[in-house]
PDB file of N, CA and C in Angstrom:
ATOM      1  N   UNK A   1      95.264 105.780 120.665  1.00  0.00           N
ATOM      2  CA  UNK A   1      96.196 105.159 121.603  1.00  0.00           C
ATOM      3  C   UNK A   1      97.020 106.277 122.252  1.00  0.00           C
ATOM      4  N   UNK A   2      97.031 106.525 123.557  1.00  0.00           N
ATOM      5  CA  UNK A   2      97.555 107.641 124.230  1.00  0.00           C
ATOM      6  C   UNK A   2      98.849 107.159 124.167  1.00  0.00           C
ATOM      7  N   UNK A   3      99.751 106.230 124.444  1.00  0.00           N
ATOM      8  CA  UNK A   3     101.435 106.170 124.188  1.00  0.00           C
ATOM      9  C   UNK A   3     101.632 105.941 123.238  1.00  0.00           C
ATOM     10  N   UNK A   4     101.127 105.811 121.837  1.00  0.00           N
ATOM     11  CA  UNK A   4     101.630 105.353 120.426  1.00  0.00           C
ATOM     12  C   UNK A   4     102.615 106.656 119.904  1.00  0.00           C
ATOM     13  N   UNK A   5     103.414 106.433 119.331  1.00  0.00           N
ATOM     14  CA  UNK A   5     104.140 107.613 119.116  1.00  0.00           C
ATOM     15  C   UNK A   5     103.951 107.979 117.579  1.00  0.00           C
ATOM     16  N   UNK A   6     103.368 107.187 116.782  1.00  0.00           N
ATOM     17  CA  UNK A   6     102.617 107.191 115.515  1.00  0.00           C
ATOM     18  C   UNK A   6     101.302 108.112 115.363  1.00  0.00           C
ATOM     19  N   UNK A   7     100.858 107.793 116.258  1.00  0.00           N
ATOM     20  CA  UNK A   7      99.035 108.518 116.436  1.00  0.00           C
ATOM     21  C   UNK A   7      99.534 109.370 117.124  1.00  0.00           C
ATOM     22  N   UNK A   8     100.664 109.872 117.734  1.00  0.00           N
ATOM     23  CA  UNK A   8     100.852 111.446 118.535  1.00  0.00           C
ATOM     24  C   UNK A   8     101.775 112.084 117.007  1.00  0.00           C
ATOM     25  N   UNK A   9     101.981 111.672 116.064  1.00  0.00           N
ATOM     26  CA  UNK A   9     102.747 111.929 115.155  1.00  0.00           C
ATOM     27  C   UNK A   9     101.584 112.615 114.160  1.00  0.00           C
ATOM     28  N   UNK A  10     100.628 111.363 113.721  1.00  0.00           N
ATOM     29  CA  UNK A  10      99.376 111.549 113.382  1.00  0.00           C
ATOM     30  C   UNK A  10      98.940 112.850 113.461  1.00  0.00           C
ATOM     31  N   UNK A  11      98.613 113.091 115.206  1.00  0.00           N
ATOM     32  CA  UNK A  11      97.773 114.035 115.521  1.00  0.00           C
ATOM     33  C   UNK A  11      98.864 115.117 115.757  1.00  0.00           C
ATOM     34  N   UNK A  12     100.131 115.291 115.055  1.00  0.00           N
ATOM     35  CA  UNK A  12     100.841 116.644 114.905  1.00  0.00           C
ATOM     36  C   UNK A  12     101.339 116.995 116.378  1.00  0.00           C
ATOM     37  N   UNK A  13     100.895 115.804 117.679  1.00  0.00           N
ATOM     38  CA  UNK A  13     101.441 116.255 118.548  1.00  0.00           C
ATOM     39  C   UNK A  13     103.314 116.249 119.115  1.00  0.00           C
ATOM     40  N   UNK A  14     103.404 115.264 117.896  1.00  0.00           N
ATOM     41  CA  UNK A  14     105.412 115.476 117.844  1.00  0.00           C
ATOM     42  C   UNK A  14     105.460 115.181 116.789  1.00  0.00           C
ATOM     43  N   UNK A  15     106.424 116.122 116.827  1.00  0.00           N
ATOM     44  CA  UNK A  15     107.332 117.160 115.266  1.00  0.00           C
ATOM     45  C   UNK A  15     107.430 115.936 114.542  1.00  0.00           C
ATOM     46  N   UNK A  16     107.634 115.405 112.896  1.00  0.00           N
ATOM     47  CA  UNK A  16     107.843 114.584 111.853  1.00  0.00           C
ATOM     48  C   UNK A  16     108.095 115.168 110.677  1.00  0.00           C
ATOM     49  N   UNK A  17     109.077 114.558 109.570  1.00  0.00           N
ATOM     50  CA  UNK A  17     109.315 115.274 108.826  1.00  0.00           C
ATOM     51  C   UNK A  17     108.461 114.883 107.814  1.00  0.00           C
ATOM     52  N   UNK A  18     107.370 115.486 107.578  1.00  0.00           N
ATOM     53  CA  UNK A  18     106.392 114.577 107.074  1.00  0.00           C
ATOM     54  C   UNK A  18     106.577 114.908 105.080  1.00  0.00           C
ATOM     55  N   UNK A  19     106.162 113.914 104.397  1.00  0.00           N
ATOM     56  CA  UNK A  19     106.632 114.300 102.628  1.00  0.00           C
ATOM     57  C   UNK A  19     105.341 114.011 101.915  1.00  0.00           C
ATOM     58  N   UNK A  20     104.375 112.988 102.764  1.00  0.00           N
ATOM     59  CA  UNK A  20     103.171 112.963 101.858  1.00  0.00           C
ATOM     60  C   UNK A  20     101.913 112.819 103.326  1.00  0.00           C
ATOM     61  N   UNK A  21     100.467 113.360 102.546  1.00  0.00           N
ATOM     62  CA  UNK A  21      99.512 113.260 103.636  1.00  0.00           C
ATOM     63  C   UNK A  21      98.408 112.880 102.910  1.00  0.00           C
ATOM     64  N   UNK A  22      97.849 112.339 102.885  1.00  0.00           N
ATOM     65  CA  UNK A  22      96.702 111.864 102.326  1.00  0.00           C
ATOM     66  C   UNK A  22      95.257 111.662 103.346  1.00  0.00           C
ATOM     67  N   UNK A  23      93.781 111.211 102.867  1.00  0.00           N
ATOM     68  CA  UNK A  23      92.939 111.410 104.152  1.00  0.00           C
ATOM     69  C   UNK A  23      93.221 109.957 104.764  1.00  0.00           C
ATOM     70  N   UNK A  24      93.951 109.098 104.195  1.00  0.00           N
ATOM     71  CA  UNK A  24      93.643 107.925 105.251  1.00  0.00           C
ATOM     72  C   UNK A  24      95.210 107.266 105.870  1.00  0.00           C
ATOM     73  N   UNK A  25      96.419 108.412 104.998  1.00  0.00           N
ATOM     74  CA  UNK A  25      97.625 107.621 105.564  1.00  0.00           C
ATOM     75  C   UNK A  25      98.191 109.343 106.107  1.00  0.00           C
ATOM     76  N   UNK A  26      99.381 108.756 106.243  1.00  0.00           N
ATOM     77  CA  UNK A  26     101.022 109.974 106.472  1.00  0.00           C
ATOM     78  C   UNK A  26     101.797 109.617 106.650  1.00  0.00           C
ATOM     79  N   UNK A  27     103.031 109.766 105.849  1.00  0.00           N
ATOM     80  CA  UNK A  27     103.972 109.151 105.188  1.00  0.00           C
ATOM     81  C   UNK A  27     105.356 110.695 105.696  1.00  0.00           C
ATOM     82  N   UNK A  28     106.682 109.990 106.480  1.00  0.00           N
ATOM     83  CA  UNK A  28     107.435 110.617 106.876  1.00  0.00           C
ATOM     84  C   UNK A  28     108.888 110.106 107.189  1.00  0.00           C
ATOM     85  N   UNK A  29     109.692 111.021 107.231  1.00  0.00           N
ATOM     86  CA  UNK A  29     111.058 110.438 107.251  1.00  0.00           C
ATOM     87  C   UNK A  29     111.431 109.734 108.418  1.00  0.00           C
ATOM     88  N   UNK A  30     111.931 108.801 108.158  1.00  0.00           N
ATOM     89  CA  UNK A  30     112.943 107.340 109.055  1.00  0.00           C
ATOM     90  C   UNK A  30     113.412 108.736 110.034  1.00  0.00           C
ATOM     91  N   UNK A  31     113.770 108.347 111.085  1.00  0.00           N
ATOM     92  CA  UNK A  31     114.696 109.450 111.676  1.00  0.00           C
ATOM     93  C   UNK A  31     115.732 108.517 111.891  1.00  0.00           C
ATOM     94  N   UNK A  32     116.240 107.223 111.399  1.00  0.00           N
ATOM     95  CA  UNK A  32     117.434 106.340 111.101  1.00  0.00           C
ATOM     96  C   UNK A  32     117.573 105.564 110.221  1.00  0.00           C
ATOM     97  N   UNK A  33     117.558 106.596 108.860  1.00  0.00           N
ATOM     98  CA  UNK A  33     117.431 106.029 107.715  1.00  0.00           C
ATOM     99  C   UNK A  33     118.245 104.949 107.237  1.00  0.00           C
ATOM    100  N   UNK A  34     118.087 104.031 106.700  1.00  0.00           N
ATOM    101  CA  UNK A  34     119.094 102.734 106.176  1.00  0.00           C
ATOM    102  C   UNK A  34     119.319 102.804 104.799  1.00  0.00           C
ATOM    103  N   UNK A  35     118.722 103.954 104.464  1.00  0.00           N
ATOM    104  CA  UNK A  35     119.005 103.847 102.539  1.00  0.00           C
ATOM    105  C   UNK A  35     118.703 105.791 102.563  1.00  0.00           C
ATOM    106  N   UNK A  36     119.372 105.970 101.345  1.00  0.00           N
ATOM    107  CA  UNK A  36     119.084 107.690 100.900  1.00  0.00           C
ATOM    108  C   UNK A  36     117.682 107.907 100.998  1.00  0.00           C
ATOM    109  N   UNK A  37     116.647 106.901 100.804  1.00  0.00           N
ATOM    110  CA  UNK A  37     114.840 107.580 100.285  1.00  0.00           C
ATOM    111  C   UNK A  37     115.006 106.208 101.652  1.00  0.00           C
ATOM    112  N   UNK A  38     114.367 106.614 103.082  1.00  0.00           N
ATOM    113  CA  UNK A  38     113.672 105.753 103.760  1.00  0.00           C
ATOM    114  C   UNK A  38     112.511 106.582 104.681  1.00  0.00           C
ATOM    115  N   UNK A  39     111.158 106.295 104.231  1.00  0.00           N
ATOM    116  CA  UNK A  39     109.860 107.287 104.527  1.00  0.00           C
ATOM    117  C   UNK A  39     109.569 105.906 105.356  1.00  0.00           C
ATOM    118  N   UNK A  40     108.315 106.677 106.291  1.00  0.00           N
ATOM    119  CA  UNK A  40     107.514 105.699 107.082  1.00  0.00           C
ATOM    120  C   UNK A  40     106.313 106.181 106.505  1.00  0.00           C
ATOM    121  N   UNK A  41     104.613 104.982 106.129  1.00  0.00           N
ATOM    122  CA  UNK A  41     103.877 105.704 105.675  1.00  0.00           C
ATOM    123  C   UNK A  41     103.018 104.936 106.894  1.00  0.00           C
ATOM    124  N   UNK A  42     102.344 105.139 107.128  1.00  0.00           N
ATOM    125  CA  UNK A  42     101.519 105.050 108.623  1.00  0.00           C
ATOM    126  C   UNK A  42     100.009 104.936 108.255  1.00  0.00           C
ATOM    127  N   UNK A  43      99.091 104.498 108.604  1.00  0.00           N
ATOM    128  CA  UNK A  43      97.308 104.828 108.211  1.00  0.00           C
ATOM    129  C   UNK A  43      97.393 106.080 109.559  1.00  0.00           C
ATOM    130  N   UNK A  44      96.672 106.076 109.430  1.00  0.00           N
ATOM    131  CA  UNK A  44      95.604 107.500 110.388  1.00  0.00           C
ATOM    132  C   UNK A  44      95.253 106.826 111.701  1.00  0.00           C
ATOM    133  N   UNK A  45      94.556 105.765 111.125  1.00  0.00           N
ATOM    134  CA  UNK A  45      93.697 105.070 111.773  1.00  0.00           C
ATOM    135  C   UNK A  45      95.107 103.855 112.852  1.00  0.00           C
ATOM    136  N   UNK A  46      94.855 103.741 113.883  1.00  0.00           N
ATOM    137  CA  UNK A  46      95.487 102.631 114.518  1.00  0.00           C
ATOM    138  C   UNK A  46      95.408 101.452 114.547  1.00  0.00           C
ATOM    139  N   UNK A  47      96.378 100.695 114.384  1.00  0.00           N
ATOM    140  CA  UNK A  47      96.236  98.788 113.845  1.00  0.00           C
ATOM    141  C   UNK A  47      97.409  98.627 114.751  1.00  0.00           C
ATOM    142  N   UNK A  48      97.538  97.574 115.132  1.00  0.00           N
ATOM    143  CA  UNK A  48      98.707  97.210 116.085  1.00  0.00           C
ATOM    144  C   UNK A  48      99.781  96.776 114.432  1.00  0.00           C
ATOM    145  N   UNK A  49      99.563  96.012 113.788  1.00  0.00           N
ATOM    146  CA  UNK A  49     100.628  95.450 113.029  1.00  0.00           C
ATOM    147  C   UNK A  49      99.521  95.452 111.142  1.00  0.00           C
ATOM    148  N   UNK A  50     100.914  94.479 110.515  1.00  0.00           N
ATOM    149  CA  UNK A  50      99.953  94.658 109.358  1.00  0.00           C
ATOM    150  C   UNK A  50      98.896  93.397 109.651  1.00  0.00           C
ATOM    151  N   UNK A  51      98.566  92.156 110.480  1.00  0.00           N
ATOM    152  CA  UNK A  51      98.155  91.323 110.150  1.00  0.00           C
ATOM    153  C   UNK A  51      96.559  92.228 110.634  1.00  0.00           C
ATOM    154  N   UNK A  52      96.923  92.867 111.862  1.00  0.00           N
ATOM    155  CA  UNK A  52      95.380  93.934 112.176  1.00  0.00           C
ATOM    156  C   UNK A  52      94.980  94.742 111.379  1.00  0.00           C
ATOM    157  N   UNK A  53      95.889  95.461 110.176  1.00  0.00           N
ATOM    158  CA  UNK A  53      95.383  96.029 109.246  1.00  0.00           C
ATOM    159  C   UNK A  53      94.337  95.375 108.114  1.00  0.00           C
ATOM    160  N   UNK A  54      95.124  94.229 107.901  1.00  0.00           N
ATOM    161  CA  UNK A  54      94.283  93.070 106.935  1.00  0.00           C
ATOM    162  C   UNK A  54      93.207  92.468 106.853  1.00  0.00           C
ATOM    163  N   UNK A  55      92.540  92.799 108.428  1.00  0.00           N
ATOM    164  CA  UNK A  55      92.017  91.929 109.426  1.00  0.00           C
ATOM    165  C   UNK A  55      90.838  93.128 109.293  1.00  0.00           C
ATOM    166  N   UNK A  56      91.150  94.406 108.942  1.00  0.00           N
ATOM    167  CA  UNK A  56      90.270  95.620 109.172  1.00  0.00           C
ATOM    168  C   UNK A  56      89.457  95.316 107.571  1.00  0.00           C
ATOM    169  N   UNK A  57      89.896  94.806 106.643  1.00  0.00           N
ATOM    170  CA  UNK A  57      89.359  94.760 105.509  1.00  0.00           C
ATOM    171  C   UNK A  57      88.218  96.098 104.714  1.00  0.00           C
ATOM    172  N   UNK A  58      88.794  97.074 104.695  1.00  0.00           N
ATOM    173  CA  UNK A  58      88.333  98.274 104.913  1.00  0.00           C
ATOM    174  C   UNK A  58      88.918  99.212 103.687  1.00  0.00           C
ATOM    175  N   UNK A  59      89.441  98.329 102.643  1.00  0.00           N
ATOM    176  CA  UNK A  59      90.497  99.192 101.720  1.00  0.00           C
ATOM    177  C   UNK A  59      91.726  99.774 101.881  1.00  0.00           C
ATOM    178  N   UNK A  60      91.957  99.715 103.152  1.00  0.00           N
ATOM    179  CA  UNK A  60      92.956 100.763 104.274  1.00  0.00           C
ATOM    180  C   UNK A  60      94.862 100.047 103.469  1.00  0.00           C
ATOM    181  N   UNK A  61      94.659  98.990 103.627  1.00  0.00           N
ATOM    182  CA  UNK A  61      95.503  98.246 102.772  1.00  0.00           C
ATOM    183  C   UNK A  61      96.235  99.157 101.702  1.00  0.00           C
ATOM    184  N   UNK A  62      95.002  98.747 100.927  1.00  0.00           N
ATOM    185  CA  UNK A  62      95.551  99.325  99.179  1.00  0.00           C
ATOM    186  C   UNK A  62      95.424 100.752  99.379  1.00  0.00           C
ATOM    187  N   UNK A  63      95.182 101.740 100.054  1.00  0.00           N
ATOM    188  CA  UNK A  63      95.106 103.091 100.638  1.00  0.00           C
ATOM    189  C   UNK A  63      97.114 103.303 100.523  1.00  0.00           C
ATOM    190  N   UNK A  64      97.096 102.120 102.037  1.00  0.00           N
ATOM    191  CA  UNK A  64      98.576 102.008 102.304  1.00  0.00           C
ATOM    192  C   UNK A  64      99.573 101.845 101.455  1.00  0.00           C
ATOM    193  N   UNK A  65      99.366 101.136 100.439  1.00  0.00           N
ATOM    194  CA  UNK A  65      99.863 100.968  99.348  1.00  0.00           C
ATOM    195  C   UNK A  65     100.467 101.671  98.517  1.00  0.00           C
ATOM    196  N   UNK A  66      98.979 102.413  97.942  1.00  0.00           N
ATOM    197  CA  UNK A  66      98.852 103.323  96.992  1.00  0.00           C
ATOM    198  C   UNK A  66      99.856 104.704  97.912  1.00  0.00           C
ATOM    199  N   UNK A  67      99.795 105.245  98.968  1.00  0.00           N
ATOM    200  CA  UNK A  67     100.713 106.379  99.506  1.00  0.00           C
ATOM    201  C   UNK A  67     101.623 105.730  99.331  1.00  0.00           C
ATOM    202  N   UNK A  68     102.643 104.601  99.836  1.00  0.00           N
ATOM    203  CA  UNK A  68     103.635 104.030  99.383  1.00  0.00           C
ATOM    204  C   UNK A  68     104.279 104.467  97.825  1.00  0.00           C
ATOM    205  N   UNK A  69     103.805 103.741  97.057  1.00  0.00           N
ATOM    206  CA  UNK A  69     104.034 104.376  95.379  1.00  0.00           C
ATOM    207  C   UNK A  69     103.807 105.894  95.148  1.00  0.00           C
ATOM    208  N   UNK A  70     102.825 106.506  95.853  1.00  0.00           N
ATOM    209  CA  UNK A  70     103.483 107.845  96.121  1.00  0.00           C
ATOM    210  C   UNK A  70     104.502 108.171  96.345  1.00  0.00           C
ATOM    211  N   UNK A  71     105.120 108.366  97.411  1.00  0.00           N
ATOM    212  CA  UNK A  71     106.183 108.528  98.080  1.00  0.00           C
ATOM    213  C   UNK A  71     107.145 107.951  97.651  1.00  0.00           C
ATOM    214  N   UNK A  72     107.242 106.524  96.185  1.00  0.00           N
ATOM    215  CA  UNK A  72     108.561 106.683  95.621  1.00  0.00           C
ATOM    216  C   UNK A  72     108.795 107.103  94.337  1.00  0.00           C
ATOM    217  N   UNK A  73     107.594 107.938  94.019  1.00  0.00           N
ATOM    218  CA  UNK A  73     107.380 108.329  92.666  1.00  0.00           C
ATOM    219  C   UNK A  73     107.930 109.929  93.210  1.00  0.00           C
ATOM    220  N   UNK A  74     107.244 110.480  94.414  1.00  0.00           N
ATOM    221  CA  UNK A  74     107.800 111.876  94.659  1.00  0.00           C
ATOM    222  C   UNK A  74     108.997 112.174  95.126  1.00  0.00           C
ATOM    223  N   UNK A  75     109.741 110.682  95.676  1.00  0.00           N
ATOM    224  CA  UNK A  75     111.035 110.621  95.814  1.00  0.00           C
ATOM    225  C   UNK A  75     111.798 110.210  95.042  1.00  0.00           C
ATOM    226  N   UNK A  76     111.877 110.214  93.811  1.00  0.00           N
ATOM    227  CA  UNK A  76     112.120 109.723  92.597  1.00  0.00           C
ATOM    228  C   UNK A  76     113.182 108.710  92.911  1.00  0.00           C
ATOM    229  N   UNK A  77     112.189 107.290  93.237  1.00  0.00           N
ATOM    230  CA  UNK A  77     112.984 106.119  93.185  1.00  0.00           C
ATOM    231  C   UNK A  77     112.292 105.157  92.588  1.00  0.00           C
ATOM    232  N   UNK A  78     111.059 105.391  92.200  1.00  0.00           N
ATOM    233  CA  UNK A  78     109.699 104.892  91.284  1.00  0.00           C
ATOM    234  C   UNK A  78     110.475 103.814  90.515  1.00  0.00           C
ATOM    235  N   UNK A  79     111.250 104.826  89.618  1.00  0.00           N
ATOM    236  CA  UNK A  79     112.003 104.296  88.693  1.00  0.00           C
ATOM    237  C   UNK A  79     112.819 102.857  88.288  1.00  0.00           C
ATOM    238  N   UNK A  80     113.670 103.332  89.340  1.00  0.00           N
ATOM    239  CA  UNK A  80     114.852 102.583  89.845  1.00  0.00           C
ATOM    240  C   UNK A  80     114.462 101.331  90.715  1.00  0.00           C
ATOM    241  N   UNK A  81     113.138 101.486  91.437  1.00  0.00           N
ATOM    242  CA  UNK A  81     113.283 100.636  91.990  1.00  0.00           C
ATOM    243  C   UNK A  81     113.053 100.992  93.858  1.00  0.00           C
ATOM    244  N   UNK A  82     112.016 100.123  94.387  1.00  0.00           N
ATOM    245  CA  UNK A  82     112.120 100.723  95.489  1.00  0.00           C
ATOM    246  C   UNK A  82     111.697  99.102  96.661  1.00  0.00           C
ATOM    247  N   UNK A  83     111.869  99.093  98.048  1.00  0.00           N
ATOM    248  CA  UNK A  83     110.872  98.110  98.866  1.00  0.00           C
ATOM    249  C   UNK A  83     110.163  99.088  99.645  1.00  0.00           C
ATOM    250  N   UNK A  84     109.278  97.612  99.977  1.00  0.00           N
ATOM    251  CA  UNK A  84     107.977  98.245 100.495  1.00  0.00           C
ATOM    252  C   UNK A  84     108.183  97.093 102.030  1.00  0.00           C
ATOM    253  N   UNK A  85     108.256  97.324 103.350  1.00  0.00           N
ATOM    254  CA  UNK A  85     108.858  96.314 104.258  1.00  0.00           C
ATOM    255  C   UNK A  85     107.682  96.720 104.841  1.00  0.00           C
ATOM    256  N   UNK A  86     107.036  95.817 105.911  1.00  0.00           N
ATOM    257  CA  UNK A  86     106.240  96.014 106.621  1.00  0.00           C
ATOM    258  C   UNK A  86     106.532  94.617 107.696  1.00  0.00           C
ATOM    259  N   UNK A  87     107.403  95.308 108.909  1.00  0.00           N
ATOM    260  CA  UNK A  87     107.317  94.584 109.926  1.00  0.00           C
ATOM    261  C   UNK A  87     106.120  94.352 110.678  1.00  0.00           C
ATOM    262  N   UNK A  88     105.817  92.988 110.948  1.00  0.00           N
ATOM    263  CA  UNK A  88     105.029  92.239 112.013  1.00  0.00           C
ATOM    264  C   UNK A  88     105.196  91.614 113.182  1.00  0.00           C
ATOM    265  N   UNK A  89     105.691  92.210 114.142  1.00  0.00           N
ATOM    266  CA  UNK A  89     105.849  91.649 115.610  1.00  0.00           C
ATOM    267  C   UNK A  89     107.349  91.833 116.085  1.00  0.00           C
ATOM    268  N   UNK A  90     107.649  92.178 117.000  1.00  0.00           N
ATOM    269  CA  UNK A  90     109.294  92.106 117.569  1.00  0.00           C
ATOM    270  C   UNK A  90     110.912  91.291 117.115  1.00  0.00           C
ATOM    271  N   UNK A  91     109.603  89.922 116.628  1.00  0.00           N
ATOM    272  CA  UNK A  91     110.702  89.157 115.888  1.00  0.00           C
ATOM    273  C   UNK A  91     111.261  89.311 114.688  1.00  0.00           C
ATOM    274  N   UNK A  92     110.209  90.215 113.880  1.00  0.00           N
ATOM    275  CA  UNK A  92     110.641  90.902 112.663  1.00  0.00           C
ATOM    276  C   UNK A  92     111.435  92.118 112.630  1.00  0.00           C
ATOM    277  N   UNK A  93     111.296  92.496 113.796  1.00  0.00           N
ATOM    278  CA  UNK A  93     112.128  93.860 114.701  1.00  0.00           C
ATOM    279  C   UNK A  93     111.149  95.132 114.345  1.00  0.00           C
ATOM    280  N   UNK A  94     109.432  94.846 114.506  1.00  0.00           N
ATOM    281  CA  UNK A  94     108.634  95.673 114.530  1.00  0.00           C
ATOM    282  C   UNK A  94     109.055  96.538 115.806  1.00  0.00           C
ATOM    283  N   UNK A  95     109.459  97.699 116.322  1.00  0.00           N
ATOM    284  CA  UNK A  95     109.453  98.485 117.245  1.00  0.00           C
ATOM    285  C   UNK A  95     108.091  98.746 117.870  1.00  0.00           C
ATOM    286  N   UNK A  96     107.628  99.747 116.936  1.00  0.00           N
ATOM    287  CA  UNK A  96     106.347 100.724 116.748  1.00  0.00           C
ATOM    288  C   UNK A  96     105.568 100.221 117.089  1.00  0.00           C
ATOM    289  N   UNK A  97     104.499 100.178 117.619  1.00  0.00           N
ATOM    290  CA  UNK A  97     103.356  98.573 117.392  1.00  0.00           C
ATOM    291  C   UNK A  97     101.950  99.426 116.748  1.00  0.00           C
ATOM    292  N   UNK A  98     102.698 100.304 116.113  1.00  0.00           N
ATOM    293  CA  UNK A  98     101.575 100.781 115.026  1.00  0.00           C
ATOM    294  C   UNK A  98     101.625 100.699 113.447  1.00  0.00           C
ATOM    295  N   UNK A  99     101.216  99.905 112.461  1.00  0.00           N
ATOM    296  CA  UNK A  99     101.037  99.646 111.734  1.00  0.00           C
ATOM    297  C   UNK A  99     102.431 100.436 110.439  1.00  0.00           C
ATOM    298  N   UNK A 100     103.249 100.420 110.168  1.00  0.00           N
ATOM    299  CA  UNK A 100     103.806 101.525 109.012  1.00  0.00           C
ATOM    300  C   UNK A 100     104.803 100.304 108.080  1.00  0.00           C
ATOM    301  N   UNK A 101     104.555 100.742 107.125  1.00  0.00           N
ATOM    302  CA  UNK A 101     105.550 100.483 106.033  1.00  0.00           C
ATOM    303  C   UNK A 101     106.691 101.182 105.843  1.00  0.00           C
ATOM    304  N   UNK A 102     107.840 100.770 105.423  1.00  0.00           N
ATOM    305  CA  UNK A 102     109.079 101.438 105.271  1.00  0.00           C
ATOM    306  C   UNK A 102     109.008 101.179 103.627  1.00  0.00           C
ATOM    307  N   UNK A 103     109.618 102.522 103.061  1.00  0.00           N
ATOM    308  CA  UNK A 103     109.573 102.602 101.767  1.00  0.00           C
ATOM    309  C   UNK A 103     111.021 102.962 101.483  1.00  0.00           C
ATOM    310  N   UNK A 104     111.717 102.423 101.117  1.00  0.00           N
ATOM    311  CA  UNK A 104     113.426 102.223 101.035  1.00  0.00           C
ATOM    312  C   UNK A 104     114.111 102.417  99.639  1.00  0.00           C
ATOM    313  N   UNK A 105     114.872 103.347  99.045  1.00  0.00           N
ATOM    314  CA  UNK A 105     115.617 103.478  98.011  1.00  0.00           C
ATOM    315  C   UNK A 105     116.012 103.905  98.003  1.00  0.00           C
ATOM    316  N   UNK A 106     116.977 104.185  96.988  1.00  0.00           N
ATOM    317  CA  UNK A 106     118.242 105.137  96.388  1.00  0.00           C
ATOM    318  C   UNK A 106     119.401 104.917  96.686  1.00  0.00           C
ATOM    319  N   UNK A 107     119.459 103.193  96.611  1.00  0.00           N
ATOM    320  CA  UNK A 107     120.813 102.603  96.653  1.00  0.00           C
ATOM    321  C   UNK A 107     120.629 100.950  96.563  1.00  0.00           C
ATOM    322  N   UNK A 108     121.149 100.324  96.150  1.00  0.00           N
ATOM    323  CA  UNK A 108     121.358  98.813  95.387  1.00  0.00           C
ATOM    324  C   UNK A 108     121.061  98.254  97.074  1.00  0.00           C
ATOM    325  N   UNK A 109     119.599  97.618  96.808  1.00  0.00           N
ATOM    326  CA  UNK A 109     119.220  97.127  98.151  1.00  0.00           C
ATOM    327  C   UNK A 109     119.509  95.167  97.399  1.00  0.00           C
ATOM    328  N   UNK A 110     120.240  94.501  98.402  1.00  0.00           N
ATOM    329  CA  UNK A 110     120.450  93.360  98.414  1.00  0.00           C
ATOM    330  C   UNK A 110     119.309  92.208  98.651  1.00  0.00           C
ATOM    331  N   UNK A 111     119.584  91.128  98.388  1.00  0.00           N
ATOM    332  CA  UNK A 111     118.668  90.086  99.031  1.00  0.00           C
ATOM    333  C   UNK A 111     119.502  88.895  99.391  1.00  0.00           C
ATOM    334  N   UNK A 112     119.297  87.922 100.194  1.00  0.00           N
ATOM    335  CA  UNK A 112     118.127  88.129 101.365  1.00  0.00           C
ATOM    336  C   UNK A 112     118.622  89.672 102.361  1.00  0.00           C
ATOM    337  N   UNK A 113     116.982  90.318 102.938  1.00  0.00           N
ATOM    338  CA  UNK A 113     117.424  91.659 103.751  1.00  0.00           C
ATOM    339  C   UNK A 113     117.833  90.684 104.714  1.00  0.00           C
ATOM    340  N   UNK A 114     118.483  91.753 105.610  1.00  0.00           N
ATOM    341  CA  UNK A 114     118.884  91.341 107.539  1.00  0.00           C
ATOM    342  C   UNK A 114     119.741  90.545 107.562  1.00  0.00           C
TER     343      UNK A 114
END
């Protein structure tokens, strides 16, 4: 996708602070974090949302996943406790319209979010 700013992130063509890389995700810092540990973990591959990821049935999922629990085990929030958010569409306040999970900790996250 030539305007995705995920897949130009992807392809290293703008700067990210990136913390984990794996062959099928990449996982990088919020640049407006809402909690002390907030990473974005992204596939490689382009999906508009998660319902297109699901839809790819391809393992890509549990790929996504699995970097997720990475990234709060290397951010040591494993522990303690972490979410895993994955906005779907504008109304959820998806921005991006590329597929990423937000991986959120290191502070007493409430419920209900928003």
């Amino acid at each position: 996708m030539n305007d995705c700013l995920f897949c130009k992130i992807v392809a290293k063509e703008v700067p990210a602070d990136v913390v984990l890389e794996t062959g099928r995700a990449l996982a990088f810092r919020d640049i407006n974090p809402q909690a002390p540990t907030h990473v974005l973990v992204v596939p490689r591959a382009h999906y508009e949302n998660a319902a297109a990821l699901a839809a790819a049935d391809d393992g890509l999922a549990d790929d996504l996943l699995t970097a997720c629990h990475a990234v709060a085990v290397q951010e040591g929030v494993a522990g303690d406790g972490y979410r895993v958010v994955l906005n779907t569409g504008p109304g959820a306040g998806q921005t991006v319209f590329h597929v990423h999970a937000h991986v959120i900790g290191g502070r007493s996250l409430s419920w209900p979010p928003g």
